[in-house]
N, C-alpha and C. Protein backbone atom coordinates (compact mmCIF):
# COMPACT_ATOMS: atom_id res chain seq x y z
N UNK A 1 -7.52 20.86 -22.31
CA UNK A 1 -8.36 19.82 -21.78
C UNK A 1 -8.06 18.46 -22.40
N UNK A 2 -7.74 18.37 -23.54
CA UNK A 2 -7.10 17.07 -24.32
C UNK A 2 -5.99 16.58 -23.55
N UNK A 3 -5.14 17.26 -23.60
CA UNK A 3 -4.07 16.59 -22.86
C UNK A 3 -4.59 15.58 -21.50
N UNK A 4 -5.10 16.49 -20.59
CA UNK A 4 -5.70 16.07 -19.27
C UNK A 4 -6.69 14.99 -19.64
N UNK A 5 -7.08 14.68 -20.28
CA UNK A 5 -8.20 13.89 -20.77
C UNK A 5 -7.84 12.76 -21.27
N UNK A 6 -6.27 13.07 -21.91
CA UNK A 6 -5.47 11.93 -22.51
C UNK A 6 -5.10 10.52 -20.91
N UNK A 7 -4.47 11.71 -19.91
CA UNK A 7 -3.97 11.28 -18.93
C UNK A 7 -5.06 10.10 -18.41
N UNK A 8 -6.16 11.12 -18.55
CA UNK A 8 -7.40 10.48 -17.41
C UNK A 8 -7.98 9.45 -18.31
N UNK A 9 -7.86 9.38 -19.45
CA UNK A 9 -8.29 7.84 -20.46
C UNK A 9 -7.81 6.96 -19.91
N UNK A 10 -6.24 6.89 -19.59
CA UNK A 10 -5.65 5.54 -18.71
C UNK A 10 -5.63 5.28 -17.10
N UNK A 11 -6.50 6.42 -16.52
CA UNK A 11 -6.83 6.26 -15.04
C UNK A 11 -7.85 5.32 -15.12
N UNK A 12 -9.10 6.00 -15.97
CA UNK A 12 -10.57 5.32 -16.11
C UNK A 12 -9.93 3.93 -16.41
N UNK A 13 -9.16 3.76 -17.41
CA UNK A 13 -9.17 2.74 -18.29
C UNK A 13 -8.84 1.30 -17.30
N UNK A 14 -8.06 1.45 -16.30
CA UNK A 14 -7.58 0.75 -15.05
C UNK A 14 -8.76 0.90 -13.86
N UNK A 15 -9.83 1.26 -14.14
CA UNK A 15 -10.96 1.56 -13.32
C UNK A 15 -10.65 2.29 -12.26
N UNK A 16 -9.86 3.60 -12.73
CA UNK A 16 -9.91 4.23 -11.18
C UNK A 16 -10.48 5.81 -11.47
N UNK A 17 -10.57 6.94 -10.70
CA UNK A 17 -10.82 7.64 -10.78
C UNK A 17 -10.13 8.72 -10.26
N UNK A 18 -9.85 10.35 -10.87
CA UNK A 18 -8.85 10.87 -10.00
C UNK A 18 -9.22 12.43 -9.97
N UNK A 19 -10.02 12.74 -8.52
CA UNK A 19 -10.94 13.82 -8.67
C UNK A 19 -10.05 15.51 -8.09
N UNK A 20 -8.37 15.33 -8.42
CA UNK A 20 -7.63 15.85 -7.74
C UNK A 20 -6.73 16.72 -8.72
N UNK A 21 -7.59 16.13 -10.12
CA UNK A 21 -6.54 17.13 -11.05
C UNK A 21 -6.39 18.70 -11.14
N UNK A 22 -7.41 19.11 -10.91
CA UNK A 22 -7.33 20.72 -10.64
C UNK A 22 -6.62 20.57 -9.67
N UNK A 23 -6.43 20.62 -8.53
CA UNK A 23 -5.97 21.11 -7.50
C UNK A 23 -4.19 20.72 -7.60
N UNK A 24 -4.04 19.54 -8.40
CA UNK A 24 -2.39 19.32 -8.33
C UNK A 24 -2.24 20.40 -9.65
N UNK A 25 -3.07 20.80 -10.71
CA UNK A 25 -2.86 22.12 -11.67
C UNK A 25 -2.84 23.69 -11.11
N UNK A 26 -3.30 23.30 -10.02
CA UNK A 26 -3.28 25.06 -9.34
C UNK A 26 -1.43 24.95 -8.57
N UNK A 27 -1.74 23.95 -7.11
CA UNK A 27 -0.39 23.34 -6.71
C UNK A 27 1.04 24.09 -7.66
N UNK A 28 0.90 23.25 -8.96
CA UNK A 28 2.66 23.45 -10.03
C UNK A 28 2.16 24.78 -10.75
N UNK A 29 1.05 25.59 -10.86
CA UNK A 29 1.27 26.32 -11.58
C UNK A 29 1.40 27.72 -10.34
N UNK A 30 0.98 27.56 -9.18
CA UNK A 30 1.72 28.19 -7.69
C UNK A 30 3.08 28.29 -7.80
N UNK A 31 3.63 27.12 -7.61
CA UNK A 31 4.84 26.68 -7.35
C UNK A 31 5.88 27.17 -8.45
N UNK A 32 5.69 27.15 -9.52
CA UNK A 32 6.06 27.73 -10.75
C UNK A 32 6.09 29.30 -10.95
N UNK A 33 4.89 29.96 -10.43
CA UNK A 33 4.64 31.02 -10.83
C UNK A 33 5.84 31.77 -9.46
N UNK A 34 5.54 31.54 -7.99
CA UNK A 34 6.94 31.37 -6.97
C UNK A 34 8.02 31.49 -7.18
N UNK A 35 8.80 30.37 -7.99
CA UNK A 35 9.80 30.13 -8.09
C UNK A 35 10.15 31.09 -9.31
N UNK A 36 9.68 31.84 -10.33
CA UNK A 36 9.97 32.42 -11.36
C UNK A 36 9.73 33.96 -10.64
N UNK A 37 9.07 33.94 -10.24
CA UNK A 37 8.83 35.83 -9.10
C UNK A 37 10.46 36.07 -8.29
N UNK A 38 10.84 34.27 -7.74
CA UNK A 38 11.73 34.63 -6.62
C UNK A 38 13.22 34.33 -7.60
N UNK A 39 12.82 34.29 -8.40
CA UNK A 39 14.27 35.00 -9.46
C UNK A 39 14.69 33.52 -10.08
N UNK A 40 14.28 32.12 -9.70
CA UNK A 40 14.06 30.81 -10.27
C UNK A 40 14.00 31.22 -12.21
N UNK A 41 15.39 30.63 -12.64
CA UNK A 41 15.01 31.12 -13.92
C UNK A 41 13.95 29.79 -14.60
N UNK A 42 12.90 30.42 -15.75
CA UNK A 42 11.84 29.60 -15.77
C UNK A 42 12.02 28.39 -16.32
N UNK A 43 13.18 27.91 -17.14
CA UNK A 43 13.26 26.35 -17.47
C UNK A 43 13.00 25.49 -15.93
N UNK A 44 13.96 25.87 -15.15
CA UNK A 44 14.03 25.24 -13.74
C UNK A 44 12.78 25.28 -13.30
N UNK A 45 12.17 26.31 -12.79
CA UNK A 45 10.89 26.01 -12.52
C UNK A 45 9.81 25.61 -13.21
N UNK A 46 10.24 25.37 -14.83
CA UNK A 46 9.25 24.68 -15.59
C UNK A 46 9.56 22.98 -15.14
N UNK A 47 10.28 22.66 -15.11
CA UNK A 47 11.07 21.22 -14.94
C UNK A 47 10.71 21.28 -13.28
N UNK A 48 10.49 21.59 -12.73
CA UNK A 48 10.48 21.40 -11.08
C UNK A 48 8.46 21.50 -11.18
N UNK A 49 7.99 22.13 -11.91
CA UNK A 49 6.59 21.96 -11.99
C UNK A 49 6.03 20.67 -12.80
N UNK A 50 6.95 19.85 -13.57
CA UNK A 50 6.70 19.16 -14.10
C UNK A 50 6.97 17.71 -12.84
N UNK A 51 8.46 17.86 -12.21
CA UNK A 51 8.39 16.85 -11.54
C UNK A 51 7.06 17.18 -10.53
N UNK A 52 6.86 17.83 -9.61
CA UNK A 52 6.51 17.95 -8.67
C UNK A 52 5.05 17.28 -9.31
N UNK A 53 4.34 17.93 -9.83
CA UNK A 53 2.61 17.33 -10.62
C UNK A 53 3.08 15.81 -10.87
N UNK A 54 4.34 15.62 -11.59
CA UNK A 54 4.43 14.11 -11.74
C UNK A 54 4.29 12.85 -10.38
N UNK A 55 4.98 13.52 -9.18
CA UNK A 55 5.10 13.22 -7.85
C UNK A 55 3.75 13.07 -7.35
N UNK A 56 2.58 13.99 -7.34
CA UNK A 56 1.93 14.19 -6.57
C UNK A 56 0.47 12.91 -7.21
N UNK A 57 0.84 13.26 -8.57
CA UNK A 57 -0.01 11.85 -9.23
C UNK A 57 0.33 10.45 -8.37
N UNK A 58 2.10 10.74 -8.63
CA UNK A 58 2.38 9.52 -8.02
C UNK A 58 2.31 8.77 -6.49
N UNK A 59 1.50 10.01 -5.80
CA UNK A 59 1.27 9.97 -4.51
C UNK A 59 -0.22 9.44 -4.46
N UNK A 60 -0.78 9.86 -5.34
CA UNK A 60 -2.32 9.41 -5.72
C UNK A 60 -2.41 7.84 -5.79
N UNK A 61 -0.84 7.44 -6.83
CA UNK A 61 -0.72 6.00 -7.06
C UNK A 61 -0.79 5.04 -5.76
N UNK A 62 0.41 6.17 -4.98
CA UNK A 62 0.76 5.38 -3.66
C UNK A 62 -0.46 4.66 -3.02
N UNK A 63 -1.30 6.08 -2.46
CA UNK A 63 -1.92 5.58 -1.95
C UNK A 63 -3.12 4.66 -2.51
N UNK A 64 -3.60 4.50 -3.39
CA UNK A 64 -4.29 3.54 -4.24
C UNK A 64 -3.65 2.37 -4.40
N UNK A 65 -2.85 2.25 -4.97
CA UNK A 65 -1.80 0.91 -5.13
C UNK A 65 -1.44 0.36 -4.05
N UNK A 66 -1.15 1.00 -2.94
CA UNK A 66 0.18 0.13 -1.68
C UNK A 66 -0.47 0.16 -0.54
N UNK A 67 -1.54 1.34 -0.25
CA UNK A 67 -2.56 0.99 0.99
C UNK A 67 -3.33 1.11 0.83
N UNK A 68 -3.86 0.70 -0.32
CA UNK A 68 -5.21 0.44 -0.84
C UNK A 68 -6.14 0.98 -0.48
N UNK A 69 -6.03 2.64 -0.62
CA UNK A 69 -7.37 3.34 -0.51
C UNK A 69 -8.36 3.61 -1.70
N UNK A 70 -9.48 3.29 -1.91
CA UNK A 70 -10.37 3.37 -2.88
C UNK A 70 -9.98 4.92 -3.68
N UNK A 71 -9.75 4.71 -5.25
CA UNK A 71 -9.56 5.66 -5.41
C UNK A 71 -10.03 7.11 -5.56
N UNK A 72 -11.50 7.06 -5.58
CA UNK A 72 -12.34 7.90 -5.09
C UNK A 72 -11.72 8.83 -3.89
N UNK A 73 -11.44 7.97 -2.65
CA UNK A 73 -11.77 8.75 -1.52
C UNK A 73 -10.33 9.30 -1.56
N UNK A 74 -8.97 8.71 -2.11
CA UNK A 74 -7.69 9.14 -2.05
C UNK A 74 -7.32 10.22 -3.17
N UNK A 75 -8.06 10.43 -3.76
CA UNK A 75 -8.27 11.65 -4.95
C UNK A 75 -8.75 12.62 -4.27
N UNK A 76 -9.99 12.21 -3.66
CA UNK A 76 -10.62 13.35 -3.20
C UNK A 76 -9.83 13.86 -1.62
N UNK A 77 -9.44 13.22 -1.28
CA UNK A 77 -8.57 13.82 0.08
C UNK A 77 -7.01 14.60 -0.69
N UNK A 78 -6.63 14.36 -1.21
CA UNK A 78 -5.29 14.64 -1.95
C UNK A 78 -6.04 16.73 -2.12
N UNK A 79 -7.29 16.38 -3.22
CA UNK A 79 -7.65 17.17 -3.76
C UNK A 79 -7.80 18.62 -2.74
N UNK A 80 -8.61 18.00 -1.82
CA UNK A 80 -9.18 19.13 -0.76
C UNK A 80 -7.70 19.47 0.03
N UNK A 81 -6.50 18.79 0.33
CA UNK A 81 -5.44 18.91 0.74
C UNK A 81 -4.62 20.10 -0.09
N UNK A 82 -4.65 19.65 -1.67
CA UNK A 82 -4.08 20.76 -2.38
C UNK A 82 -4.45 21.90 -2.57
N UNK A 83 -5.57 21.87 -2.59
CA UNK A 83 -6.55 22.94 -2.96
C UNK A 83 -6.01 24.01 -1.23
N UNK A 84 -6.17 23.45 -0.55
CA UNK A 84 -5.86 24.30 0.57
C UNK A 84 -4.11 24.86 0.52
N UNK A 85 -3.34 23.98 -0.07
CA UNK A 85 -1.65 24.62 -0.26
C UNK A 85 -2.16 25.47 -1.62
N UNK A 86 -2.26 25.24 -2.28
CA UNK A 86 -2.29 26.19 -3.12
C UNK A 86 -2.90 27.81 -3.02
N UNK A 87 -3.91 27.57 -2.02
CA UNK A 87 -4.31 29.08 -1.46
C UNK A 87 -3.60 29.70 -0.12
N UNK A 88 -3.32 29.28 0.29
CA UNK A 88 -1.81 29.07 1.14
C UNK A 88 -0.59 29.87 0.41
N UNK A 89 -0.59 28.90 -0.93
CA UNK A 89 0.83 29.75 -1.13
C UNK A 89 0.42 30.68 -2.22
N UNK A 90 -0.61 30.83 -2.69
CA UNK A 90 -1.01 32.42 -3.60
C UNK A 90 -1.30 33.23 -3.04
N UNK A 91 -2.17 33.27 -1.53
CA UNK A 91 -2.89 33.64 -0.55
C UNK A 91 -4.09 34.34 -1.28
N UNK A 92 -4.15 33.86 -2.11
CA UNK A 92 -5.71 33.84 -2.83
C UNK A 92 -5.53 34.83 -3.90
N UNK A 93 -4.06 35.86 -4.10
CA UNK A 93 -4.28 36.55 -4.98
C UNK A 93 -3.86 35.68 -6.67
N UNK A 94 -4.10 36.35 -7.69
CA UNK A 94 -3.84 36.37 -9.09
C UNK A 94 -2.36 36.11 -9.50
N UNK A 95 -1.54 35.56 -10.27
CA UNK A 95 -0.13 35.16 -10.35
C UNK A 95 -0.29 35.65 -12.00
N UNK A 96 0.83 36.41 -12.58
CA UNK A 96 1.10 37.49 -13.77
C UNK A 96 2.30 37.31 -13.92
N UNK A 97 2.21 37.81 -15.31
CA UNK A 97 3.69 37.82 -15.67
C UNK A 97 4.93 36.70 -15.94
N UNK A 98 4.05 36.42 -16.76
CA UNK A 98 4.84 34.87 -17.14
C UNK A 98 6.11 35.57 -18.44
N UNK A 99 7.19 34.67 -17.92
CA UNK A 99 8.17 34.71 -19.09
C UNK A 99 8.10 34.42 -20.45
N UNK A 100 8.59 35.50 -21.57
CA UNK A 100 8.06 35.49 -22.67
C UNK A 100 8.05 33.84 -23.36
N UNK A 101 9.60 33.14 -23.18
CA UNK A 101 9.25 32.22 -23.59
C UNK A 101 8.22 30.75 -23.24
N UNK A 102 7.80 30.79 -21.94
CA UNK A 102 6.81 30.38 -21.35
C UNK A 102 5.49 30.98 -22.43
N UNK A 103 5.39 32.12 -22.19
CA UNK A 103 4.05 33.00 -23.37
C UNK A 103 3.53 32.01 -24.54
N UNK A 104 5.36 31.85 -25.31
CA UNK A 104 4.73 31.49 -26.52
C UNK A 104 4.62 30.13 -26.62
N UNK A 105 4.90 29.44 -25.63
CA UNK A 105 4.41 27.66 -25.69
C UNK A 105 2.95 27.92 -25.30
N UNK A 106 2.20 29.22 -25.06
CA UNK A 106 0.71 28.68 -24.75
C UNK A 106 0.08 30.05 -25.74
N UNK A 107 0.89 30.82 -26.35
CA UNK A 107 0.27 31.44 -27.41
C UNK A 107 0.85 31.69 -28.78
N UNK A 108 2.20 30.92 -28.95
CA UNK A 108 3.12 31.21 -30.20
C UNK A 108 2.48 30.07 -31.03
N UNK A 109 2.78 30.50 -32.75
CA UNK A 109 2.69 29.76 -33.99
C UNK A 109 3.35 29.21 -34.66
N UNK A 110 3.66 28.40 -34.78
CA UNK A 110 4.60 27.40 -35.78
C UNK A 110 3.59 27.33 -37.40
N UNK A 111 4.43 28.20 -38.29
CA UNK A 111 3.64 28.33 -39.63
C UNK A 111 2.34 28.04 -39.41
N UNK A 112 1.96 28.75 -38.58
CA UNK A 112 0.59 29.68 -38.50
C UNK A 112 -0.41 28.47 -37.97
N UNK A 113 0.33 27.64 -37.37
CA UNK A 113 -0.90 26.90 -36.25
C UNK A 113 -0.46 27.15 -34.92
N UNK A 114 -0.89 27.83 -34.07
CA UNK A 114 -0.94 27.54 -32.34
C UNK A 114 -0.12 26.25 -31.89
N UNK A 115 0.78 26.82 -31.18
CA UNK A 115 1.67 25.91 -30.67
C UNK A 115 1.06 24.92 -29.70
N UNK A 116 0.14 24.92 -29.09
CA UNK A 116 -0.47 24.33 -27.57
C UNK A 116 -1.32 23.65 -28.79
N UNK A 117 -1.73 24.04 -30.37
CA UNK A 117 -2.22 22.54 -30.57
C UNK A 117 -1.42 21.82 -31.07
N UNK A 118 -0.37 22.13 -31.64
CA UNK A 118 1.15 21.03 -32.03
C UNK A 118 1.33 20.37 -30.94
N UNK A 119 1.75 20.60 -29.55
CA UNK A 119 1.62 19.65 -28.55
C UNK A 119 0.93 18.88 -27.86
N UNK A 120 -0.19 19.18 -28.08
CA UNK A 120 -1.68 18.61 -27.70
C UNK A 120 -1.54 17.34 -28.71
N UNK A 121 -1.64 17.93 -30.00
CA UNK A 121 -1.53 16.73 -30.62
C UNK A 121 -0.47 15.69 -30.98
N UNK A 122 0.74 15.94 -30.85
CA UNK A 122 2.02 15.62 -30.44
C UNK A 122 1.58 14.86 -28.90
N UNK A 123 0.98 15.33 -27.92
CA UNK A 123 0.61 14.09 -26.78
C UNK A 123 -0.36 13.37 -26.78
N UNK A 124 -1.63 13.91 -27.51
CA UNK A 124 -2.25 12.80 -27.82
C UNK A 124 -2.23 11.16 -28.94
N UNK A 125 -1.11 12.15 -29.95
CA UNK A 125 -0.62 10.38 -30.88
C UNK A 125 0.33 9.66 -29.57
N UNK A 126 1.08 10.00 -29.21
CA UNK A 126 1.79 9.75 -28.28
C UNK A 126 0.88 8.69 -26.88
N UNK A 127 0.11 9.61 -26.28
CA UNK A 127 -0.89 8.60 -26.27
C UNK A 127 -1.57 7.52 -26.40
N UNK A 128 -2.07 7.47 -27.49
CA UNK A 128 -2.73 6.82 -28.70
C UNK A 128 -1.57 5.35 -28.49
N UNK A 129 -0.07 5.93 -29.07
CA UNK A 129 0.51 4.51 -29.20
C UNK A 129 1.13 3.86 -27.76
N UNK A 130 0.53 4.96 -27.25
CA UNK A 130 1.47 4.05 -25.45
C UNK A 130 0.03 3.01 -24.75
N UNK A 131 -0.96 3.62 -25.39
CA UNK A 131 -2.39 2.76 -25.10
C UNK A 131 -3.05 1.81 -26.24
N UNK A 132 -2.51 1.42 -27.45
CA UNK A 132 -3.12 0.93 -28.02
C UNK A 132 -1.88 0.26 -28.66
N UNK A 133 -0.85 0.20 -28.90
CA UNK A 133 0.49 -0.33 -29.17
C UNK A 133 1.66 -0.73 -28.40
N UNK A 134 1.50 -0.82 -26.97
CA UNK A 134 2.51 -0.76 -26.05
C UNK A 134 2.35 -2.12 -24.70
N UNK A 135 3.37 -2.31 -24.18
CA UNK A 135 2.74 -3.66 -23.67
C UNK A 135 1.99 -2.72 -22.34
N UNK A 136 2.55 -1.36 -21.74
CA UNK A 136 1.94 -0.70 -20.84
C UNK A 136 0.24 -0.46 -21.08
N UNK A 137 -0.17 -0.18 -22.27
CA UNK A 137 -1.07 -0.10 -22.67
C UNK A 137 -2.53 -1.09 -21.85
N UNK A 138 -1.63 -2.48 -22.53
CA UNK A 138 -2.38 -3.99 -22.64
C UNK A 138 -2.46 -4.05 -20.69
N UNK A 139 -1.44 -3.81 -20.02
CA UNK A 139 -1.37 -4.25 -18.68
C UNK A 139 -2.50 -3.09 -18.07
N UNK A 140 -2.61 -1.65 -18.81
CA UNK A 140 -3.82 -1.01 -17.83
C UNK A 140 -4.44 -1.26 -18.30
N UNK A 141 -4.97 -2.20 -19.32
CA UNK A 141 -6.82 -2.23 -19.23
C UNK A 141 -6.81 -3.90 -18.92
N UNK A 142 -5.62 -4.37 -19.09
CA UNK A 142 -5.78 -5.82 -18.29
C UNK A 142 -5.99 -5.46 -16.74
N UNK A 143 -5.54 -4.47 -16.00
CA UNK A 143 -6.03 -4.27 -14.86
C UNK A 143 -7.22 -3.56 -14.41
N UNK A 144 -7.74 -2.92 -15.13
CA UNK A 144 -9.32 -2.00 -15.61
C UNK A 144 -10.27 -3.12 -15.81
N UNK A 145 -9.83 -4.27 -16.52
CA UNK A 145 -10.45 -5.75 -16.60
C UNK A 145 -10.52 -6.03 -15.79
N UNK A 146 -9.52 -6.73 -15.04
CA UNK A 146 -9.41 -7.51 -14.06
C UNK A 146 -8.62 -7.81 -12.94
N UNK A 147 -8.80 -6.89 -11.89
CA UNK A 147 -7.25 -6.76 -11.39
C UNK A 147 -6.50 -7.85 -10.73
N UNK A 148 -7.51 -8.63 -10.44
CA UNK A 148 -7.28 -10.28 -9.81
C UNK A 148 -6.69 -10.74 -11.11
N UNK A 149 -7.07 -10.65 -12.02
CA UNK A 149 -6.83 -11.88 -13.07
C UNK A 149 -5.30 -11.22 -13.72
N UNK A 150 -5.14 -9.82 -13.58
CA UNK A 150 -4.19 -9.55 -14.23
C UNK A 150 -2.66 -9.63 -13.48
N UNK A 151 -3.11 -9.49 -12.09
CA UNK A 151 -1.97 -10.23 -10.75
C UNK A 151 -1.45 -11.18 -11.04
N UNK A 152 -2.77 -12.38 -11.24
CA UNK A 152 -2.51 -14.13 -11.49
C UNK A 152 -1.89 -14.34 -12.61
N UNK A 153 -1.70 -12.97 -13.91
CA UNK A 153 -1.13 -13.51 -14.92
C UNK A 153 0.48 -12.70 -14.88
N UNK A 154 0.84 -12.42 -13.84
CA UNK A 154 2.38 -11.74 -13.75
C UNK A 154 2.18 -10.68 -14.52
N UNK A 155 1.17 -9.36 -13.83
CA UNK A 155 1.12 -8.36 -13.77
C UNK A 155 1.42 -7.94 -12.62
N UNK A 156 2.71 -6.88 -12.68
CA UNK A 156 3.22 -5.97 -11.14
C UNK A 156 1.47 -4.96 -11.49
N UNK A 157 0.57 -5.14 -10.51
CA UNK A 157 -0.51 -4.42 -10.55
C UNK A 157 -0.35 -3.10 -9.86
N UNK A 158 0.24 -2.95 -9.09
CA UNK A 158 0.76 -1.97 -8.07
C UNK A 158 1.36 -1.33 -8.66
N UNK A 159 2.33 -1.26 -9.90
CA UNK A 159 3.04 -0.79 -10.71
C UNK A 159 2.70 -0.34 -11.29
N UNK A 160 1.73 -0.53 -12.22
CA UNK A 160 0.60 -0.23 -13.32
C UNK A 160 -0.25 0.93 -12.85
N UNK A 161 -0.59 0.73 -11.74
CA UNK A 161 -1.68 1.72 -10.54
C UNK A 161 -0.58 3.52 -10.56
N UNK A 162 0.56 3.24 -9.40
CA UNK A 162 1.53 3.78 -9.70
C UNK A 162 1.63 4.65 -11.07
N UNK A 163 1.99 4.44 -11.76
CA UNK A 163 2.25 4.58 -13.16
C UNK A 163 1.56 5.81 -13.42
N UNK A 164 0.04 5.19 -14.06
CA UNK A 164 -0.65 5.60 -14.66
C UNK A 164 -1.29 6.52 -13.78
N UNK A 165 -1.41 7.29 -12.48
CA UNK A 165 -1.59 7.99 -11.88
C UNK A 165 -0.34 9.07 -11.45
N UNK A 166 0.71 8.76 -12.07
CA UNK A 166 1.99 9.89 -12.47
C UNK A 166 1.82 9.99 -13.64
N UNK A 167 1.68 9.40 -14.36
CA UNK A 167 1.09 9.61 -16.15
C UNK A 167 0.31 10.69 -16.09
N UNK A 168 -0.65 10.82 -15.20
CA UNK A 168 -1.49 11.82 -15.09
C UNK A 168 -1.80 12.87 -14.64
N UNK A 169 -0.50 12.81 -13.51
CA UNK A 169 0.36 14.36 -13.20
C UNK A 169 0.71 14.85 -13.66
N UNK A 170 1.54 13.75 -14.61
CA UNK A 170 2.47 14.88 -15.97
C UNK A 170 1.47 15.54 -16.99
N UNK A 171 0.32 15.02 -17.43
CA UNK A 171 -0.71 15.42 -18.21
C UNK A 171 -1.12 16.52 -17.74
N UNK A 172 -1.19 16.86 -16.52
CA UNK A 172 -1.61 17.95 -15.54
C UNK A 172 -0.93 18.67 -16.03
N UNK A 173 0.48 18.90 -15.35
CA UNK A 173 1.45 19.71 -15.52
C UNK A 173 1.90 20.33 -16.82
N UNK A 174 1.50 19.27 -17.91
CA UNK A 174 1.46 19.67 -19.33
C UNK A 174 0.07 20.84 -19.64
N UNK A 175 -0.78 20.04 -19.27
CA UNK A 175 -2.30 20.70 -19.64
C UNK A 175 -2.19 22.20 -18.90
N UNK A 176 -1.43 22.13 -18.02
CA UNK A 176 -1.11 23.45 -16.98
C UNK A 176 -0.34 24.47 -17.75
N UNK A 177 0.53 24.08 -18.00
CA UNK A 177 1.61 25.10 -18.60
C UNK A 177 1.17 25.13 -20.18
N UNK A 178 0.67 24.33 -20.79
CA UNK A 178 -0.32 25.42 -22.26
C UNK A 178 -1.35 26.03 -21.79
């Protein structure tokens, strides 16, 4: 939930909202679980679950950023959209049998701490300095401020929007696969 929470700090933070993250987490971990059944060895379909959640954020961006749908209602249509592929392509049953080394990124120990919190916390400093040290940082809450004012000051705002709503796919896709 940290991870995902990391993501969604810089959605809010740009004043938007994105009510679609489960459903793009069911989506790559479908798509993943698919592609590793149909003989997809699992780096590839770990990396193809990562783009794809990254994409689908960035589809969230699209439409928020470039045809300016409120982000509310373009989250929530995305959401009810995925939510329906994803039962579609599980057909509602249970997905098992994950590859060992997949296993131990969400249950192995590195000198005896849990790996999923080494990366958790490994993405949340990470985080931390892309939002509080970074000029990306300064431009999403200059647009969370003000999105007029942050246009007028040679902010690509559309960019920023974009962005930080694939930022938050990948958070998905991360938060998914620990």
């Amino acid at each position: 939930y940290v991870i995902v929470a990391m993501g969604m700090t810089f959605v809010i933070s740009k004043a938007g909202i994105d009510l679609s993250v489960g459903s793009i987490l069911a989506v790559v971990t479908c798509v993943f679980f698919g592609m590793v059944d149909g003989g997809t060895h699992w780096a590839v379909a770990l990396i193809a679950m990562f783009v794809l959640a990254t994409g689908l954020g960035a589809l969230n961006g699209a439409l928020v950023a470039f045809l300016a749908v409120p982000a509310l209602i373009a989250t929530l249509g995305t959401m009810v959209a995925l939510r329906g592929v994803a039962l579609l392509h599980s057909s509602g049953e249970l997905y098992y049998g994950l590859p060992s080394p997949v296993l131990w990124l969400g249950q192995g120990t590195i000198i005896g701490i849990p790996v999923p919190i080494i990366i958790a916390a490994l993405f949340v400093a990470f985080s931390y300095w892309l939002f509080n040290h970074s000029t990306f940082g300064l431009y999403v809450r200059a647009v969370g401020g003000n999105r007029e004012a942050a246009r007028l000051a040679g902010i690509n705002v559309q960019r920023i929007e974009l962005s930080v709503y694939a930022l938050m796919g990948f958070a998905v896709a991360l938060g998914g696969l620990l």
